[in-house]
Protein backbone atom coordinates (compact mmCIF):
# COMPACT_ATOMS: atom_id res chain seq x y z
CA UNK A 1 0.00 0.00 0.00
CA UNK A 2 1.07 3.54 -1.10
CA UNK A 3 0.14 5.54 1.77
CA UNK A 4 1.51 9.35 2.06
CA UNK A 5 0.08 10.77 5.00
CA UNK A 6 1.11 14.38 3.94
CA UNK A 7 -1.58 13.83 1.17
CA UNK A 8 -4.11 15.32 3.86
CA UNK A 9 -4.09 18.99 3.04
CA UNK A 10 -5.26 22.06 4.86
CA UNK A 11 -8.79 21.99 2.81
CA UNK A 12 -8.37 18.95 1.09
CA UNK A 13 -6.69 15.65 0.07
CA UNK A 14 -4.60 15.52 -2.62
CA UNK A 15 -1.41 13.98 -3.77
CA UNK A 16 0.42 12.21 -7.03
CA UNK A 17 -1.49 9.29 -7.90
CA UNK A 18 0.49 6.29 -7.59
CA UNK A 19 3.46 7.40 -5.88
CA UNK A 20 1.51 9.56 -2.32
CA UNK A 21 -1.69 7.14 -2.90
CA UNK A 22 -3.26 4.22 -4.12
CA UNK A 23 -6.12 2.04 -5.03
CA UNK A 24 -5.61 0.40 -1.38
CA UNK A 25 -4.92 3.94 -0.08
CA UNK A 26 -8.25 5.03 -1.23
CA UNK A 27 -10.01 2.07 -0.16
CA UNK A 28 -8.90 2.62 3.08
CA UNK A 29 -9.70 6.42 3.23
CA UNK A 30 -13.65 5.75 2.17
CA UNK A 31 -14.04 3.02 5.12
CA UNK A 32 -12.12 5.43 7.52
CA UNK A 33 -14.71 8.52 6.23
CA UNK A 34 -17.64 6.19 7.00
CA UNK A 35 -16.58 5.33 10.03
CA UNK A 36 -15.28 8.60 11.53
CA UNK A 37 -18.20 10.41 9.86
CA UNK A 38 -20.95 7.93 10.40
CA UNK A 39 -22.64 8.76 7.43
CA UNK A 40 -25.48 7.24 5.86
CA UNK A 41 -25.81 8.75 2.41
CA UNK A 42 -22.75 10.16 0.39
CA UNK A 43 -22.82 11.43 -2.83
CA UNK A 44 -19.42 11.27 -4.85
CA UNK A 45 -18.72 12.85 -8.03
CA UNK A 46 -15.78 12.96 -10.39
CA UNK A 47 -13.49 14.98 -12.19
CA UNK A 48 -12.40 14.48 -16.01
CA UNK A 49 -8.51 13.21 -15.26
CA UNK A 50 -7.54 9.77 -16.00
CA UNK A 51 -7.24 8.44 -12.62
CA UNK A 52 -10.84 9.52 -11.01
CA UNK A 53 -12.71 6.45 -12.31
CA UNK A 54 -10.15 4.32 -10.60
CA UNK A 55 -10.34 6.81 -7.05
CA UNK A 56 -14.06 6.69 -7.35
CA UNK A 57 -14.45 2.61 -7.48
CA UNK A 58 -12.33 2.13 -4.72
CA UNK A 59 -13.65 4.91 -2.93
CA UNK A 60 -17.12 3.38 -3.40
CA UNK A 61 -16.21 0.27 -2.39
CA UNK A 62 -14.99 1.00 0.70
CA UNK A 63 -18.03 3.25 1.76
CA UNK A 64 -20.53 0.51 0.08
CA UNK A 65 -17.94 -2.07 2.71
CA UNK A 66 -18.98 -0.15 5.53
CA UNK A 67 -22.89 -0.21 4.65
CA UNK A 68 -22.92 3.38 2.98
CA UNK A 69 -25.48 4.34 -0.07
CA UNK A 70 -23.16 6.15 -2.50
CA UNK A 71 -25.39 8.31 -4.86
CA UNK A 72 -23.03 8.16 -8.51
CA UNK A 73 -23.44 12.07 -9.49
CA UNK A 74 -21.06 10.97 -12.47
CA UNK A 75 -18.66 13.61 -13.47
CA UNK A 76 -19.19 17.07 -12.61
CA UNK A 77 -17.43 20.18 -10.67
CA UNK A 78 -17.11 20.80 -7.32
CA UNK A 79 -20.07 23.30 -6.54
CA UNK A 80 -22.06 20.31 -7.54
CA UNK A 81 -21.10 18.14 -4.56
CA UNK A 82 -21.48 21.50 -2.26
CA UNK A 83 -24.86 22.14 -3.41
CA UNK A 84 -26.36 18.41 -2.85
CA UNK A 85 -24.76 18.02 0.59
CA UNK A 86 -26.82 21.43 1.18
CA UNK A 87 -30.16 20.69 -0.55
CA UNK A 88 -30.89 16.93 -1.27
CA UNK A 89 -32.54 16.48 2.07
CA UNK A 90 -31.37 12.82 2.99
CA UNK A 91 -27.42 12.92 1.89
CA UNK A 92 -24.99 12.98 4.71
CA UNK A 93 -21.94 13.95 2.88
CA UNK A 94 -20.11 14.75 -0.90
CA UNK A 95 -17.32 14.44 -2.10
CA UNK A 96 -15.72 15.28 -5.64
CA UNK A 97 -12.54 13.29 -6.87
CA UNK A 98 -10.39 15.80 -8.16
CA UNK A 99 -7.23 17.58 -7.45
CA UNK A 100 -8.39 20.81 -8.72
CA UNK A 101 -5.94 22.52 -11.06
CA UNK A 102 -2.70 20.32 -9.86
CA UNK A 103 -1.17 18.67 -13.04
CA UNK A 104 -2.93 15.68 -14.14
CA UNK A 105 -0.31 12.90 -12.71
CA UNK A 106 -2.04 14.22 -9.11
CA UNK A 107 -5.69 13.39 -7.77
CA UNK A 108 -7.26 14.28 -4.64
CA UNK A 109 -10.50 14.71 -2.80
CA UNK A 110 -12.78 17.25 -0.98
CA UNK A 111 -15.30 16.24 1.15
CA UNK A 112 -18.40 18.71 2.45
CA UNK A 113 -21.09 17.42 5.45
CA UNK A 114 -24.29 18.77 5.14
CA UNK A 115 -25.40 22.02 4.94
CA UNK A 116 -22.18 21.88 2.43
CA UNK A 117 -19.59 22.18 5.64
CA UNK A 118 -16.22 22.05 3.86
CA UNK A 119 -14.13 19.34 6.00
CA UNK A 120 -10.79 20.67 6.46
CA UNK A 121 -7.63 19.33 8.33
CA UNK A 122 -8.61 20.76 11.46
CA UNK A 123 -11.76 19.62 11.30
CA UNK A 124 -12.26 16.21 11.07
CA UNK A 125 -9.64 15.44 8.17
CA UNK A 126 -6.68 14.62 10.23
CA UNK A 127 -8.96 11.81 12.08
CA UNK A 128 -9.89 10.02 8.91
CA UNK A 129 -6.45 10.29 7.81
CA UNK A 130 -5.19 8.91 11.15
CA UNK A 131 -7.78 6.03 11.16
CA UNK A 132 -6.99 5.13 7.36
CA UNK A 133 -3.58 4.18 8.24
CA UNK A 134 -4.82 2.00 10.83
CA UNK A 135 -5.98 -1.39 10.71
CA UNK A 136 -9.55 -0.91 10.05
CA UNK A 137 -10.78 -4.42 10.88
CA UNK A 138 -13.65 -6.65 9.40
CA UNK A 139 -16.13 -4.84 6.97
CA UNK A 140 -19.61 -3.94 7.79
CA UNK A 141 -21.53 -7.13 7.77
CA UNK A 142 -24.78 -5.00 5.89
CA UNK A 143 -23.34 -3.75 2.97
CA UNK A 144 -24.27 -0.80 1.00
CA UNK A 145 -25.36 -0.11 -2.21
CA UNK A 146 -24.85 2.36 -5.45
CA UNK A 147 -27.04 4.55 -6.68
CA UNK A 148 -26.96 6.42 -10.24
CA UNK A 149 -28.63 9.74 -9.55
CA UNK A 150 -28.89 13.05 -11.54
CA UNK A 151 -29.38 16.34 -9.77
CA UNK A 152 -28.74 18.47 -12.91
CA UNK A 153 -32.22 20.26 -13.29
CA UNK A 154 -32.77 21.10 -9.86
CA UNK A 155 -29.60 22.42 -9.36
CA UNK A 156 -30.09 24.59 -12.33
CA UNK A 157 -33.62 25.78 -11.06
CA UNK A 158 -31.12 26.53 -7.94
CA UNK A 159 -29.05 28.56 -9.66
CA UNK A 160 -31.00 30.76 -12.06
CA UNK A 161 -33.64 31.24 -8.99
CA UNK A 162 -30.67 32.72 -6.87
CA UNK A 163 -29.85 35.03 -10.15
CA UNK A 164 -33.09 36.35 -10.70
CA UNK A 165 -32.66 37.44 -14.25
CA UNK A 166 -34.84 39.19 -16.19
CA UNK A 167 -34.44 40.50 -19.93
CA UNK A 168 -30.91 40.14 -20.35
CA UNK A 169 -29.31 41.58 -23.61
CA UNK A 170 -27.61 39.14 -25.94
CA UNK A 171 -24.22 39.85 -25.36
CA UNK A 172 -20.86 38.15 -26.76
CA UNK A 173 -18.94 35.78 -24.31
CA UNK A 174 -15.55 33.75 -24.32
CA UNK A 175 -15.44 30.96 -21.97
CA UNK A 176 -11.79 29.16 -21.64
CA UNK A 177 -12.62 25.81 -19.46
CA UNK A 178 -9.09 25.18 -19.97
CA UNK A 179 -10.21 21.55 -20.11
CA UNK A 180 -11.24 21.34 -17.36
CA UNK A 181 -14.77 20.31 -15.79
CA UNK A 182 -16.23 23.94 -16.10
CA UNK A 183 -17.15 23.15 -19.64
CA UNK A 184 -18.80 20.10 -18.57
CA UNK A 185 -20.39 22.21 -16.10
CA UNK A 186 -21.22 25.36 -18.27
CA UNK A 187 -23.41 23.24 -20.91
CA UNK A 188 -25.37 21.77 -17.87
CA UNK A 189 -26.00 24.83 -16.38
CA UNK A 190 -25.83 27.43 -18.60
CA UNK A 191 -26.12 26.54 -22.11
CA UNK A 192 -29.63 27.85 -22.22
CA UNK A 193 -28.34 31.20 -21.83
CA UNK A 194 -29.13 33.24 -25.71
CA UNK A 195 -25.94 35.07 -26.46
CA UNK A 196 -22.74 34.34 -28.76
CA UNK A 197 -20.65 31.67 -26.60
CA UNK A 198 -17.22 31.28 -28.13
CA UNK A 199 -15.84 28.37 -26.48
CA UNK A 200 -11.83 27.85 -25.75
CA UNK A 201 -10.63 24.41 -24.83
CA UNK A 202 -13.73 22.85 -23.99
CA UNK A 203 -13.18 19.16 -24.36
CA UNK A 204 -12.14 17.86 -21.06
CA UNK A 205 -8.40 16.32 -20.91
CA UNK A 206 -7.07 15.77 -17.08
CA UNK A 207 -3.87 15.93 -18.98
CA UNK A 208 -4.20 20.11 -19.75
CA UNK A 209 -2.95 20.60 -23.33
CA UNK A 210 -3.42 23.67 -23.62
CA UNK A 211 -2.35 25.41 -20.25
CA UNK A 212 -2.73 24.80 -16.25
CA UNK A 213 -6.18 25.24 -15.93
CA UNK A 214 -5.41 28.03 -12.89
CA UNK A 215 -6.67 31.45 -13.94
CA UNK A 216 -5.48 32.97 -11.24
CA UNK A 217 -1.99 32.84 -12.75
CA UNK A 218 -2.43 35.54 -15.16
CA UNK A 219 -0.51 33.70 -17.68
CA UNK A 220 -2.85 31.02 -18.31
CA UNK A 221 -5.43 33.40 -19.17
CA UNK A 222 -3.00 35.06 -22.50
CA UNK A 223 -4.94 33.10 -24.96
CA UNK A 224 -8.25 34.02 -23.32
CA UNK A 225 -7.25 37.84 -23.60
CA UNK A 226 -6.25 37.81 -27.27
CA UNK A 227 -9.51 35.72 -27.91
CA UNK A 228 -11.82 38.70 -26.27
CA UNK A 229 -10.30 40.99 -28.46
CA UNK A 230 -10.31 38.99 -31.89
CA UNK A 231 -14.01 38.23 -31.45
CA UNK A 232 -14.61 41.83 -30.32
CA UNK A 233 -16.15 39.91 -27.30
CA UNK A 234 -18.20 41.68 -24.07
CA UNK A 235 -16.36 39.99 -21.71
CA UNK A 236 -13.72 36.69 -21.34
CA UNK A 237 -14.48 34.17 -18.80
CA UNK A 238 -11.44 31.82 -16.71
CA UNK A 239 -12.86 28.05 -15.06
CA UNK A 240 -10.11 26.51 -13.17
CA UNK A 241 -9.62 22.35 -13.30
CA UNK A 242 -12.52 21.58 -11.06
CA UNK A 243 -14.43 24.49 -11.81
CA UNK A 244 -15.46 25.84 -8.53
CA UNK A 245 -13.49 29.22 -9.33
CA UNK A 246 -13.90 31.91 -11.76
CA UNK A 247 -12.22 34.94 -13.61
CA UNK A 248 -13.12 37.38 -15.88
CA UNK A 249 -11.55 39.19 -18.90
CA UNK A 250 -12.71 43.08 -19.84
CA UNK A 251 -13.64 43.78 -23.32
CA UNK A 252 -10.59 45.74 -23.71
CA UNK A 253 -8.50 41.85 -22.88
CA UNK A 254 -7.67 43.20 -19.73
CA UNK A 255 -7.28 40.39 -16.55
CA UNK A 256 -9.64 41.71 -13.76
CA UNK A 257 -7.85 40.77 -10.33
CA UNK A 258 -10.43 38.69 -8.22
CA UNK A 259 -9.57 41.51 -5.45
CA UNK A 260 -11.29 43.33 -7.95
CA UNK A 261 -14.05 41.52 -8.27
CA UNK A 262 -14.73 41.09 -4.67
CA UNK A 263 -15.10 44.81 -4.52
CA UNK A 264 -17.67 45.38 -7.72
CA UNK A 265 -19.60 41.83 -6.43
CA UNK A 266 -19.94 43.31 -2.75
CA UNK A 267 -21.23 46.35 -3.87
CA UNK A 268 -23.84 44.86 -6.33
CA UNK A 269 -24.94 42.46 -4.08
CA UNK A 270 -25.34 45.06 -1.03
CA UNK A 271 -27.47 47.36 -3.39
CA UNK A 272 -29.71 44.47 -4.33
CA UNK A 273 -30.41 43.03 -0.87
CA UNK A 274 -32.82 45.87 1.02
CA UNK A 275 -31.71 47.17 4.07
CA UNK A 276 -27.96 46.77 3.78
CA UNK A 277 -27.51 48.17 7.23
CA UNK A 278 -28.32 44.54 8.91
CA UNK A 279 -25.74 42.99 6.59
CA UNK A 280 -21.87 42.21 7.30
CA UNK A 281 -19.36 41.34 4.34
CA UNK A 282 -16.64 38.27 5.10
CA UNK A 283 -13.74 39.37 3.19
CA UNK A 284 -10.07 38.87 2.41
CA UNK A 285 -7.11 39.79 4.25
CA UNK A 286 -4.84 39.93 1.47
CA UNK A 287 -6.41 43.51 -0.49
CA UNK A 288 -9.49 44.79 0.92
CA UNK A 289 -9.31 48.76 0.73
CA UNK A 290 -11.46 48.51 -2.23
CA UNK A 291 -13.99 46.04 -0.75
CA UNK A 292 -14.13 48.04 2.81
CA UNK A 293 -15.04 51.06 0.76
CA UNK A 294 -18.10 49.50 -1.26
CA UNK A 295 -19.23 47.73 2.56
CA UNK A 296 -18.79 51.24 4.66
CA UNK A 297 -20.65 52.98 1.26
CA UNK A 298 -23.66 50.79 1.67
CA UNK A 299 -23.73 50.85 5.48
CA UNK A 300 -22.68 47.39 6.08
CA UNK A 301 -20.70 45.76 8.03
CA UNK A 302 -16.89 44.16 7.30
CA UNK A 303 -15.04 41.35 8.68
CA UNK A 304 -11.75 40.13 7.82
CA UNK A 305 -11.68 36.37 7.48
CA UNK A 306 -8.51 33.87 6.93
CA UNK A 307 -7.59 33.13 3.92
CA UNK A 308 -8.38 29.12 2.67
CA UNK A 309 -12.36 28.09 1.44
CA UNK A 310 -12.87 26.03 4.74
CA UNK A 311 -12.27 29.29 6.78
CA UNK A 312 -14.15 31.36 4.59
CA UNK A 313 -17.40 29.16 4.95
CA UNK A 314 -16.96 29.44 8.81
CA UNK A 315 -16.38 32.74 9.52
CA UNK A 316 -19.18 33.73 7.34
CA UNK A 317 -21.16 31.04 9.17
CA UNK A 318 -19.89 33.02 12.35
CA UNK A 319 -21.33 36.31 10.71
CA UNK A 320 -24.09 35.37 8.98
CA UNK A 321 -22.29 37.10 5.74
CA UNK A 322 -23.89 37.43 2.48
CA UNK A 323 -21.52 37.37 0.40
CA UNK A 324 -17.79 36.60 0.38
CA UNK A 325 -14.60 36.29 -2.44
CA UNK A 326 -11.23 35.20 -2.20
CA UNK A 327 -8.12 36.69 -4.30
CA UNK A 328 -7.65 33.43 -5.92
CA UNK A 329 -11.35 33.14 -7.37
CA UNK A 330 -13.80 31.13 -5.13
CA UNK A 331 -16.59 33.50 -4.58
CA UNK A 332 -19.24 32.57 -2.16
CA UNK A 333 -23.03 32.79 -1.14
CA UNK A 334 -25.24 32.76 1.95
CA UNK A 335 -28.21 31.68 -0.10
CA UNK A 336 -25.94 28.56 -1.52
CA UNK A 337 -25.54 27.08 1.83
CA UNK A 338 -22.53 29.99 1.94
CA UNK A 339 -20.22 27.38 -0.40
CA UNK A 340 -18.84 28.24 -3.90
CA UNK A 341 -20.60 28.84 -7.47
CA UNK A 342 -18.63 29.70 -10.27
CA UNK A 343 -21.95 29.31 -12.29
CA UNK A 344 -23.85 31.83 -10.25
CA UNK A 345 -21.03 34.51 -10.15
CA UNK A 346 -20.98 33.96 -14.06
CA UNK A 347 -24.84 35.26 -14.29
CA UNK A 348 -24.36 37.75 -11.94
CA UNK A 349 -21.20 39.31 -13.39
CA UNK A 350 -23.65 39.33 -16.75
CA UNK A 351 -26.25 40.77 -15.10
CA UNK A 352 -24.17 43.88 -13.49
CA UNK A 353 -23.12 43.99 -17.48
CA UNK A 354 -26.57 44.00 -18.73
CA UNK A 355 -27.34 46.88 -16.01
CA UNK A 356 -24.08 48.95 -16.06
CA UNK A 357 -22.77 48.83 -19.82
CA UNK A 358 -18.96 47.58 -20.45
CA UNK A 359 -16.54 46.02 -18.16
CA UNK A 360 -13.66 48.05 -19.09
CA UNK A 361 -15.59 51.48 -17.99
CA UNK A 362 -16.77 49.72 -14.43
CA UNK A 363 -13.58 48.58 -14.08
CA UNK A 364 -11.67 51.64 -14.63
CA UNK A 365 -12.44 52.62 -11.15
CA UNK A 366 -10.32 50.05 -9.76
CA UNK A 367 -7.13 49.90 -11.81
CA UNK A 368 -7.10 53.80 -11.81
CA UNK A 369 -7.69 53.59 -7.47
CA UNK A 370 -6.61 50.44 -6.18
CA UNK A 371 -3.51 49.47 -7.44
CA UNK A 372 -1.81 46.34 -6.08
CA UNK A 373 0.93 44.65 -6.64
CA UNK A 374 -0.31 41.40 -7.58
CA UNK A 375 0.74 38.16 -5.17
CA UNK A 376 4.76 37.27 -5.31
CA UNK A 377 5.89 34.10 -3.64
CA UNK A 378 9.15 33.41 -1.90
CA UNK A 379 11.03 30.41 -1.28
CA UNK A 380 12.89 31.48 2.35
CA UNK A 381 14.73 29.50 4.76
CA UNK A 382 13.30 30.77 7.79
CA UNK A 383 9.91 32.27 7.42
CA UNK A 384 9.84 32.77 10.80
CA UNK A 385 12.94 34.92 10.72
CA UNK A 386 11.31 37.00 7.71
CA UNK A 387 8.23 37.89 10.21
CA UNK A 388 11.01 39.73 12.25
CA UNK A 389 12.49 41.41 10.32
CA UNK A 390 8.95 42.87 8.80
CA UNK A 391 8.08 43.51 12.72
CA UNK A 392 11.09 45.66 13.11
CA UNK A 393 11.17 47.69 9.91
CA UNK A 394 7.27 48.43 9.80
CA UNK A 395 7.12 48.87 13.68
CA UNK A 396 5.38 52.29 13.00
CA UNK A 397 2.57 50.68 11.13
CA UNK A 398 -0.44 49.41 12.68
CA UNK A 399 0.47 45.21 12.57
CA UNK A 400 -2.31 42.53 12.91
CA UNK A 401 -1.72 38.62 12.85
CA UNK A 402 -4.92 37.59 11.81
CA UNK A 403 -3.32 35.57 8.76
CA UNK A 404 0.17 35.97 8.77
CA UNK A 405 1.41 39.44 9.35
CA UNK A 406 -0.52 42.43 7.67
CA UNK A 407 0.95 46.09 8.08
CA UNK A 408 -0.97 49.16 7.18
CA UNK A 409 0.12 52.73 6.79
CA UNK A 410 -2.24 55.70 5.49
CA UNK A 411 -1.24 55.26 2.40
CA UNK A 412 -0.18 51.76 1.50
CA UNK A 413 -0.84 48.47 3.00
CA UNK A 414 0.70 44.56 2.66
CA UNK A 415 0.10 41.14 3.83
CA UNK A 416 2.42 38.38 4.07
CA UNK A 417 1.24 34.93 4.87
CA UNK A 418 2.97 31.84 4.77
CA UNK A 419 0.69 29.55 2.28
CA UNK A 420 -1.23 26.96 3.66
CA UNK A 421 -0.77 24.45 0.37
CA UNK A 422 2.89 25.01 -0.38
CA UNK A 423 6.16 25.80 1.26
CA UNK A 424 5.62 29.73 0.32
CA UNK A 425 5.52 32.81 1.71
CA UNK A 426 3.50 34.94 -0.39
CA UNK A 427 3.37 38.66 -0.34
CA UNK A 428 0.31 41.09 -1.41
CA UNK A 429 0.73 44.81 -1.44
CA UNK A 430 -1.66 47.76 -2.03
CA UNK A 431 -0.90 51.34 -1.73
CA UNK A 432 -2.67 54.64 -3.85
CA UNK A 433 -1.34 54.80 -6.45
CA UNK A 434 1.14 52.57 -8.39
CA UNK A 435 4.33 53.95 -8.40
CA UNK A 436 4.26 53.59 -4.45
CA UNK A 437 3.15 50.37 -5.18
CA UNK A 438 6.70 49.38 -6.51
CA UNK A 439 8.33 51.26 -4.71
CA UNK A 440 7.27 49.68 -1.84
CA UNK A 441 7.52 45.76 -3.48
CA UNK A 442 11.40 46.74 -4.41
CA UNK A 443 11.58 47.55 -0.26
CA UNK A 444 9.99 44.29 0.36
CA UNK A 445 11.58 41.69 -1.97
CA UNK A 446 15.19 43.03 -0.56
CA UNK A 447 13.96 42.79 3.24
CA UNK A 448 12.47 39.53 2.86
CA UNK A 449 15.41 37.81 0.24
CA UNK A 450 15.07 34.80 -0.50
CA UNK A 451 14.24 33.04 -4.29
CA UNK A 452 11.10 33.89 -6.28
CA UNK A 453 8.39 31.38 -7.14
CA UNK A 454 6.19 31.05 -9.93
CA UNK A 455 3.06 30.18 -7.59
């Protein structure tokens, strides 16, 4: 048996198939899920790359072993598995087989309890971990069974109910699934939609031939820009491997920063709710001047939140918070159980189009007043060290240590955190305008040393 323990993740399990896992590995993990869990009901769905139909039979097995119903939701992205552990009354538990936007050779996992409760290491993962290295013992003498199920038109009812369109105007979109499962998802969900869909990369290879499906490295969104601009397009949209996170392109080809989007979404979504005034906004630590300003404008409420979709969830459980989205491009919902929909942000971003004209104008606002810097990661020695030195240079700044270290001055602002997926520490600056902005990244980069990394 191939058993990595280090495969357990901060928000997640993954790992390089057949060298941190395998087929025994997996069997193990869904006997040691039903067992720590006691669950009844799971539903398990499936990502496109080549090793999730050998994850999800052993997975199966061992859950059917230990007298679990597994409901088949057949391939699909991750928002799927959130939104049936939150609204098909009698499952227990999902969980997708997928390992996101990793290179194919990897696979992993995500589980969510009901009411779409995002299991994370602190919560409950590092138990099934520890009891799937164990010897588990006999099997459940009542065995369960599989179901095929398909939840595809009532999660689309779901989705388009939470939108609340109404006379949208045929616009032209580019979609770039990279592919990845947000193609699969976008013609379930979405293809009903009337307008000009260009699709980029749309048949799904867990392999990526084309590029990393990760738009939130800029990079992998070049083709996606020069697309936008060829078709004269009214906006480019970014799925990452699993789907469950989205970016968008202007119609001038110009990458909108999900910072940036966290600021325009909070302020369309306070506007539409009523009285504003009982509402409080979840929101990132990284970059927030922007999204502060749209919460204070609307009377609402802000709290800063961890970074990492498992923390997220449950400090805007802790809140009650409407509406929430992360730098890297999961944006969240109360009225979707609080969990992740790259499908609804997609018809809401086109709705604030069909309302407010072209992206490039309402964007504007941002580049031209919230510059940032853009996240740069660093390979140190001793992060701990680096935190130190930061300490004692930016002593006259007011320092918090809600993730990481954040310093803020009246007219510029950072964060550095060490990452919670890989051996980084990754720094985000903002400041007013953006010649202080590199002014003050050159300042950094020297203090903190070290060797850059690509992500």
């Amino acid at each position: 048996m191939i058993a990595n323990p280090k495969i357990f993740k901060a928000y997640d399990i993954r790992g390089e198939w057949n060298k941190d896992w395998d087929e025994e590995f997996v069997y193990k993990i869904g006997r040691a899920i039903a067992k720590e869990l006691k669950v009844k009901i799971v539903a398990v769905g499936r990502d496109m790359r080549v090793s999730s139909p050998i994850l999800f039979e052993n997975l199966s097995k061992g859950l059917i072993d230990e007298g679990v119903e597994v409901r088949d939701l057949g391939l699909c992205g991750t928002e799927l598995t959130y939104f049936v552990s939150a609204f098909v009354e009698d499952i227990d538990a999902a969980i997708i087989i997928t390992a996101s936007h990793n290179p194919g050779k990897d696979n992993g996992m995500k589980i969510s309890l009901k009411g779409a409760k995002a299991l994370g290491l602190k919560t409950g993962l590092d138990k099934i971990r520890d009891l799937a290295l164990t010897d588990l013992g006999k099997v459940n003498e009542e065995k369960g069974e599989m179901k095929k199920v398909n939840y595809w038109n009532f999660y689309r009812e779901h989705v388009f109910k939470l939108a609340n369109l109404s006379g949208l105007k045929k616009m032209k979109i580019v979609v770039d699934s990279g592919n990845g499962m947000g193609s699969f998802m976008f013609d379930k969900v979405l293809s009903n939609l009337d307008f000009d869909v260009v699709k980029m990369y749309w048949d799904l290879d867990g392999n990526f031939p084309n590029h990393v499906a990760d738009p939130f490295i800029e990079s992998n969104t070049d083709d996606l820009k020069k697309k936008v601009i060829e078709e004269n397009a009214d906006i480019g949209i970014a799925l990452d491997g699993d789907s469950d996170r989205v970016f968008f392109i202007d119609d001038k080809g110009r990458y909108i920063p999900g910072y940036y989007f966290a600021a325009l979404m909070t302020d369309f979504i306070l506007k539409q709710c009523g009285d504003a005034s009982i509402e409080t906004i979840a929101h990132d630590p990284r970059y927030f001047w922007a999204t502060v300003k749209a919460i204070e404008n609307n009377g609402a409420k802000a709290a800063r939140t961890n970074v990492g979709h498992t923390l997220i969830k449950a400090k805007m459980r802790e809140c009650n918070s409407i509406f929430s989205a992360e730098c890297s491009g999961h944006i969240f919902f109360r009225e979707n159980s609080f969990a992740e929909s790259s499908m609804l942000a997609i018809l809401l971003m086109l709705k604030i189009l069909n309302e407010k004209g072209k992206l490039s104008e309402i964007m504007d606002y941002y580049f031209e007043n919230y510059p940032i810097s853009g996240e740069i990661n660093f390979i140190v020695e001793d992060s701990k060290e680096v935190v130190r030195k930061i300490e004692d240079q930016y002593n006259s700044g007011e320092i918090d240590y809600l993730d990481g270290i954040s310093v803020t001055f009246d007219d510029w602002r950072f964060n550095v955190r060490t990452s919670n997926t890989q051996p980084l520490l990754r720094l985000n600056l903002e400041a007013k305008n953006m010649g202080l902005v590199q002014e003050k990244v050159d300042e950094l980069k020297a203090l903190i040393g070290g060797k850059l990394a690509d992500h």
